[in-house]
N, C-alpha and C. Protein backbone atom coordinates (compact mmCIF):
# COMPACT_ATOMS: atom_id res chain seq x y z
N UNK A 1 32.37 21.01 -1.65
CA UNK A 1 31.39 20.96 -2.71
C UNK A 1 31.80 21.84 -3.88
N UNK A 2 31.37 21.46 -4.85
CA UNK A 2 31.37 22.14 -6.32
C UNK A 2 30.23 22.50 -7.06
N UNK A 3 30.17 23.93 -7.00
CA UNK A 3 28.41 24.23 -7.36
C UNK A 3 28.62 24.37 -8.56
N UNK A 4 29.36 24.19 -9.84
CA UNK A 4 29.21 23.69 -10.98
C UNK A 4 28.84 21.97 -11.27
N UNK A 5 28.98 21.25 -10.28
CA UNK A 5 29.25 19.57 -10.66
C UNK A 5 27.41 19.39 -9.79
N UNK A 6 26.59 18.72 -11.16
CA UNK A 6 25.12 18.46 -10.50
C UNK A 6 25.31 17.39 -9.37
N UNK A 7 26.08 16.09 -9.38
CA UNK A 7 26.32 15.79 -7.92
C UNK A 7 26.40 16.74 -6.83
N UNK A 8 26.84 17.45 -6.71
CA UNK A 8 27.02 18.32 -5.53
C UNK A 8 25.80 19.08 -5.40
N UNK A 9 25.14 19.32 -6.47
CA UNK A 9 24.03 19.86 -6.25
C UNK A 9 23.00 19.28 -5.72
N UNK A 10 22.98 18.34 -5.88
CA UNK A 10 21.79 16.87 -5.88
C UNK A 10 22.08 16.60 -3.97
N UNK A 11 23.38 16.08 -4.16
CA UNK A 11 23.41 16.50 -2.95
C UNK A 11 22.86 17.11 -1.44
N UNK A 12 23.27 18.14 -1.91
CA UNK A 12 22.92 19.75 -1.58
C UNK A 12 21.75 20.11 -1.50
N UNK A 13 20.35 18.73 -2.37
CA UNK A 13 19.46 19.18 -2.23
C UNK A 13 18.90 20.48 -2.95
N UNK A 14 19.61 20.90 -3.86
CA UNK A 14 19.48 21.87 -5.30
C UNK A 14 18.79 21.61 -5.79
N UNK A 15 18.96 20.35 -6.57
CA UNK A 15 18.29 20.13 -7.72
C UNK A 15 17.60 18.25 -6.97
N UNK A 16 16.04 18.27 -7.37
CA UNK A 16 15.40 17.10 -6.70
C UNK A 16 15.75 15.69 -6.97
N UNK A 17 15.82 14.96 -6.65
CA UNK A 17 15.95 13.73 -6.48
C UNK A 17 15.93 13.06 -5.43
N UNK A 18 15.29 11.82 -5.89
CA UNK A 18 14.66 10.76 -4.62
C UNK A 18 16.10 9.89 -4.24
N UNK A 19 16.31 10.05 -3.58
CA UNK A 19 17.38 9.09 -2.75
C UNK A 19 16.84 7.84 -2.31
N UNK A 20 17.69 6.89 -3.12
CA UNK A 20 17.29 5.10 -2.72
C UNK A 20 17.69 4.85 -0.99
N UNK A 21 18.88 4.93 -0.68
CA UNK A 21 19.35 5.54 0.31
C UNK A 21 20.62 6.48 0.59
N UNK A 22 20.76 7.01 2.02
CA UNK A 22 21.96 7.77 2.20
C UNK A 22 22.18 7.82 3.50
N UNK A 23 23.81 8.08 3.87
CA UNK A 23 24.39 7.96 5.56
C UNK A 23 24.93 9.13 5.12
N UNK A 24 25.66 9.13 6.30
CA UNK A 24 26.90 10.08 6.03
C UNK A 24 27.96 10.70 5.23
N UNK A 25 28.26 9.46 4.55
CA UNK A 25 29.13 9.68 3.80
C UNK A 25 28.92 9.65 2.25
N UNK A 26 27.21 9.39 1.63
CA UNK A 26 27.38 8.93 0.13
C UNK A 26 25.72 9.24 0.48
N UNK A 27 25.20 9.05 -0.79
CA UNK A 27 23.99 9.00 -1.32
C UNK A 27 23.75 7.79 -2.43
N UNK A 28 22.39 7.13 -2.55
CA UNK A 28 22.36 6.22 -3.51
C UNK A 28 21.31 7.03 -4.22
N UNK A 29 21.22 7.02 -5.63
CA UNK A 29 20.02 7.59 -6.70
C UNK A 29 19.87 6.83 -7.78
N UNK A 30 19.10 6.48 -8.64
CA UNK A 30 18.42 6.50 -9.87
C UNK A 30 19.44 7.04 -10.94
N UNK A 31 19.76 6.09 -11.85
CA UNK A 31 20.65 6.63 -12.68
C UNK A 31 19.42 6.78 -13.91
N UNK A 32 19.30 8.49 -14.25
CA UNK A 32 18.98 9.11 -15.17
C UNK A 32 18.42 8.24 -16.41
N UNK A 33 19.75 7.51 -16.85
CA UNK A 33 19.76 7.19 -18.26
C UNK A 33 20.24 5.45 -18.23
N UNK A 34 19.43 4.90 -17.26
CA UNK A 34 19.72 3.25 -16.94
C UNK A 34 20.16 2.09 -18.27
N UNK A 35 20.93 1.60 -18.26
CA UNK A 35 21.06 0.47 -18.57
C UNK A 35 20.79 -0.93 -18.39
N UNK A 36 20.19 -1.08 -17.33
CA UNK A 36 19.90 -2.31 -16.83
C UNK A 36 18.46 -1.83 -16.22
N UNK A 37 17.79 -3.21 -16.12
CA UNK A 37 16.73 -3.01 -14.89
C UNK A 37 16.61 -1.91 -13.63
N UNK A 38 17.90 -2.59 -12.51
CA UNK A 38 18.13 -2.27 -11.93
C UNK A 38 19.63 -1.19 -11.64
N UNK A 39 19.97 0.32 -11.47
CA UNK A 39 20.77 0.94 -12.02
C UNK A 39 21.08 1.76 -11.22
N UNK A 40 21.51 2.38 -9.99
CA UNK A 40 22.15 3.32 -9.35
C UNK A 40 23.15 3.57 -9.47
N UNK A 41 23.05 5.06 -9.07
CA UNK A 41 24.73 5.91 -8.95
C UNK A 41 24.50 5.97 -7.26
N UNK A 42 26.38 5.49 -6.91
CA UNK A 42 26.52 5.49 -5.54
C UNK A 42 27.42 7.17 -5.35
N UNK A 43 26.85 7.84 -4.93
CA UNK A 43 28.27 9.13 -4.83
C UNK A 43 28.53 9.07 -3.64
N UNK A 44 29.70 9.42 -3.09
CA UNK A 44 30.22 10.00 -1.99
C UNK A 44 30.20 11.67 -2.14
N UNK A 45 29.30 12.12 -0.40
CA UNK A 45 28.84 13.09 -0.68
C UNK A 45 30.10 14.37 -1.07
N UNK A 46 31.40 14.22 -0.49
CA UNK A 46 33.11 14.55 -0.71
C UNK A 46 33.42 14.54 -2.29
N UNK A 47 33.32 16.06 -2.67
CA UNK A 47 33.70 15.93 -4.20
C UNK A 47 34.87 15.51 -4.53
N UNK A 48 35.03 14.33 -5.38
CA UNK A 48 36.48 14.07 -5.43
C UNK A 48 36.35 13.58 -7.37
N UNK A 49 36.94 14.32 -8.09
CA UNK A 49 36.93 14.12 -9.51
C UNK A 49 36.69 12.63 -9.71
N UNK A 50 37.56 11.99 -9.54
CA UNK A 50 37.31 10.66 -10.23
C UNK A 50 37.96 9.65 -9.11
N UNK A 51 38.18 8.15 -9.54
CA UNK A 51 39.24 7.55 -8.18
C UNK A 51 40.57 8.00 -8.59
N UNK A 52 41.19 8.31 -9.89
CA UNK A 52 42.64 8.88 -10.07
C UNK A 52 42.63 9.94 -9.05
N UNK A 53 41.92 10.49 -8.46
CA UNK A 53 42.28 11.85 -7.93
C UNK A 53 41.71 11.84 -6.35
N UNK A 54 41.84 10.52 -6.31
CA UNK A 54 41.69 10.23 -4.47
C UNK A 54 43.24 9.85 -3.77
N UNK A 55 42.99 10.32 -2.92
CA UNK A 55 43.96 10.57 -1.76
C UNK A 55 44.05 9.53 -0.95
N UNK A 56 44.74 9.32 -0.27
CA UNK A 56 45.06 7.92 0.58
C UNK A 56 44.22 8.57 2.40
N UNK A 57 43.92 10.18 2.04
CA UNK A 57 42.86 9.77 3.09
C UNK A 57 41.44 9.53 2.99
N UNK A 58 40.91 9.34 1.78
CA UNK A 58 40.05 9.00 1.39
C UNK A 58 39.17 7.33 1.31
N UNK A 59 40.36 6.90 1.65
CA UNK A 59 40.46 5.60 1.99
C UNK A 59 39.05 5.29 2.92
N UNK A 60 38.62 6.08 3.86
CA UNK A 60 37.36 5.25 4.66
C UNK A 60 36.37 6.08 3.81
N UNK A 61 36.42 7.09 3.09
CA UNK A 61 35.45 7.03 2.25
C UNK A 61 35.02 6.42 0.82
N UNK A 62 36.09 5.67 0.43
CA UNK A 62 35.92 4.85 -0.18
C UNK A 62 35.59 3.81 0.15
N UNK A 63 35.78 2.93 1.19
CA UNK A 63 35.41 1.69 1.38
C UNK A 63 33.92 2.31 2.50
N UNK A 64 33.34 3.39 2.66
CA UNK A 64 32.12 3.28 2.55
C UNK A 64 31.15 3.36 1.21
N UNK A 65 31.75 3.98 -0.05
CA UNK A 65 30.93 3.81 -0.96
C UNK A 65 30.58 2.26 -1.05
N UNK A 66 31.96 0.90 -1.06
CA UNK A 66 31.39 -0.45 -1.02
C UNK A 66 30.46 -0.53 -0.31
N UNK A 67 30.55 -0.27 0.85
CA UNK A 67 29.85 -0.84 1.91
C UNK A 67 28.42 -0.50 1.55
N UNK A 68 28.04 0.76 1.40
CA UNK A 68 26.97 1.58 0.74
C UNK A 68 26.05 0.16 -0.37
N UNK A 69 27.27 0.29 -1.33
CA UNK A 69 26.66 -1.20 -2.60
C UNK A 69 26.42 -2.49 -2.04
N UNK A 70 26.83 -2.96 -0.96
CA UNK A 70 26.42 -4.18 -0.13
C UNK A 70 25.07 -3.78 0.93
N UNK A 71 24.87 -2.73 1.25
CA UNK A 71 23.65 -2.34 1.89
C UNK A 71 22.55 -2.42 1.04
N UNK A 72 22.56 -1.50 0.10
CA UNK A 72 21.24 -1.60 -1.41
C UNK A 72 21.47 -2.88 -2.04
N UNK A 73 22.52 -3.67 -2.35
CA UNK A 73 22.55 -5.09 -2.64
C UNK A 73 21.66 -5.87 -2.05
N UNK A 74 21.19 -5.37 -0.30
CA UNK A 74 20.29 -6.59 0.19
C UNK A 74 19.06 -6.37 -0.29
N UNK A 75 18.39 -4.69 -0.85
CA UNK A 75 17.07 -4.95 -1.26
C UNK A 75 16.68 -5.20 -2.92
N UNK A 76 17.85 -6.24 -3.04
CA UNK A 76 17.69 -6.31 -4.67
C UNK A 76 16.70 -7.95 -4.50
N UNK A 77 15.75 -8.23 -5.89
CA UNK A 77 15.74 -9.96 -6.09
C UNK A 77 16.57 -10.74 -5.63
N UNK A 78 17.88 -10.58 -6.05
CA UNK A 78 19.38 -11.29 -6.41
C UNK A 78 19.82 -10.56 -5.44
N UNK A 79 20.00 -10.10 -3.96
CA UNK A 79 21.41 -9.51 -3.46
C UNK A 79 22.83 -9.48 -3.46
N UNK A 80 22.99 -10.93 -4.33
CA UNK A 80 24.22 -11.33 -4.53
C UNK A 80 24.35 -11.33 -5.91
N UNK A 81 24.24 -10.34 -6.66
CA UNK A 81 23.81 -10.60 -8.51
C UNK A 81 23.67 -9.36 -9.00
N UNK A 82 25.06 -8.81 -8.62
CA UNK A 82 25.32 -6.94 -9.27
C UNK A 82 26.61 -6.70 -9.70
N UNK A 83 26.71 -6.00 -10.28
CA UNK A 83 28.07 -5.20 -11.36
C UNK A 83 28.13 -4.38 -10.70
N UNK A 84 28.97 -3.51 -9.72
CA UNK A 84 29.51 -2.05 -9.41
C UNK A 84 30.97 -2.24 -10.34
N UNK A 85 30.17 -0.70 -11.14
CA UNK A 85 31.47 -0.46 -12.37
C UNK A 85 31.98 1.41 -11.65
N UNK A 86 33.37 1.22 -11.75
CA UNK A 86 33.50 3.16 -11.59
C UNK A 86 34.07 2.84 -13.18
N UNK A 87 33.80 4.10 -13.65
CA UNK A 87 34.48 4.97 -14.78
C UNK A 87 35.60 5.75 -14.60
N UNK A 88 37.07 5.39 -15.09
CA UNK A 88 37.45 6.56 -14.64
C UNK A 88 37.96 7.90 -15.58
N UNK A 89 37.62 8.66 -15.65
CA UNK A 89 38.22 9.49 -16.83
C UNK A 89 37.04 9.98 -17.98
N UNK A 90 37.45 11.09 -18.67
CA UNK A 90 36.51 10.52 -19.98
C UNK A 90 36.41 9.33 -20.97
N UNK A 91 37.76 9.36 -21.30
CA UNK A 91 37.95 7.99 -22.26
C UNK A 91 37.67 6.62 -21.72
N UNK A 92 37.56 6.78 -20.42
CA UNK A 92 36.61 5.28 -19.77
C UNK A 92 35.19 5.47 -19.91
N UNK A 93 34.20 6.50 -20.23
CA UNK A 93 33.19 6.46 -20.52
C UNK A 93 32.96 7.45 -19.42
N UNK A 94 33.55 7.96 -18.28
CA UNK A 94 32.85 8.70 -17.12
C UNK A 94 32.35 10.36 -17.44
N UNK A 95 31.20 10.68 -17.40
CA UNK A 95 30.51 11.75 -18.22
C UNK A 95 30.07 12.96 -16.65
N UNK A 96 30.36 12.49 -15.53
CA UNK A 96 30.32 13.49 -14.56
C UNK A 96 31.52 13.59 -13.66
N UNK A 97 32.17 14.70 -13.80
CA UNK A 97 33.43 14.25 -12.91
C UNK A 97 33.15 14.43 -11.46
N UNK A 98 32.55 13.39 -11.18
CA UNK A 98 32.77 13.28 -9.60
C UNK A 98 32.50 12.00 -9.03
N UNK A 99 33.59 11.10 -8.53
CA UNK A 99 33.49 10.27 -7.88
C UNK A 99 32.45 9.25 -7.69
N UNK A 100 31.63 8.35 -8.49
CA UNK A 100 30.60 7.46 -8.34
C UNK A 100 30.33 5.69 -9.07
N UNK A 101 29.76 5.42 -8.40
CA UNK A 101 29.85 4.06 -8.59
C UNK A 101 28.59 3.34 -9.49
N UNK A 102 28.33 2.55 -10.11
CA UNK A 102 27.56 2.30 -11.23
C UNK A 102 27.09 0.96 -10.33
N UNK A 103 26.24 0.35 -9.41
CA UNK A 103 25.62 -0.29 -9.39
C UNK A 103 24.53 -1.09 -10.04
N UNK A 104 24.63 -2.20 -10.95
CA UNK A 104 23.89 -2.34 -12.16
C UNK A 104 23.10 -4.00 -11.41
N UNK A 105 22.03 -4.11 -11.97
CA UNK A 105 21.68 -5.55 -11.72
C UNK A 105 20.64 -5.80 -12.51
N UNK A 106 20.10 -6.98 -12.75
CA UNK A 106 18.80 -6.99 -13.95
C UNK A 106 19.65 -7.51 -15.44
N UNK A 107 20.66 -7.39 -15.32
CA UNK A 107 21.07 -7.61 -16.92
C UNK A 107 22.48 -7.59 -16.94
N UNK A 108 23.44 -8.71 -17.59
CA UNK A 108 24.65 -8.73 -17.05
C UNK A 108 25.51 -8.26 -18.58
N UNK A 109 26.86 -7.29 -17.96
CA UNK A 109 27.04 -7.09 -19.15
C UNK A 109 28.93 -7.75 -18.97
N UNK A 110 28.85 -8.29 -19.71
CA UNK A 110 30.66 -9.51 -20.28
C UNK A 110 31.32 -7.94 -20.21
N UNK A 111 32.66 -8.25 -20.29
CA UNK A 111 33.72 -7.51 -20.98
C UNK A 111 34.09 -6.37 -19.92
N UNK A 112 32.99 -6.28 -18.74
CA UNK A 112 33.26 -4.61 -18.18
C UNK A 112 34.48 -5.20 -17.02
């Protein structure tokens, strides 16, 4: 964990937030500042900067963050009718460095 990065805090249970859901390995939340209808951040609870800076053992924690977006996918309208975007970097738009996934649904956006 990184007690400067509010993921980790959120986490950690620091700072409040309602969790859509969470296992072991990730948490689902309410993205702050939504774009769509429907809008979660998927984190893996494993601080890891961005995906440039994952490791090849990271590998089953990455393919639980998918798995994670196919679980909350089933309690959507549409379960089959979502955008998971990562950011990577600043210049890709990513504004928290830590590892998370943009689950979007409600409104489709071209180009991403």
């Amino acid at each position: 964990m990184n007690q400067s990065c509010i993921f980790c805090r959120i986490i950690n249970k620091e700072i409040p937030s309602k969790f859509i859901a969470e296992n072991e390995y990730c948490i689902v939340i309410n993205d702050i500042a939504p774009r769509a209808p429907i809008h979660y951040l998927i984190i893996p609870k494993k601080h890891i900067a961005n995906l440039h800076a994952a490791e090849p053992s990271d590998a089953q924690l990455l393919g639980q963050v998918l798995l994670m977006a196919q679980e909350v996918a089933q309690t959507l309208p549409e379960p089959k009718a979502f955008q998971l975007v990562f950011n990577n970097g600043q210049q890709a738009g990513q504004s928290v460095f830590h590892l998370h996934a943009h689950l979007i649904s409600g409104k489709f956006f071209s180009g991403l």
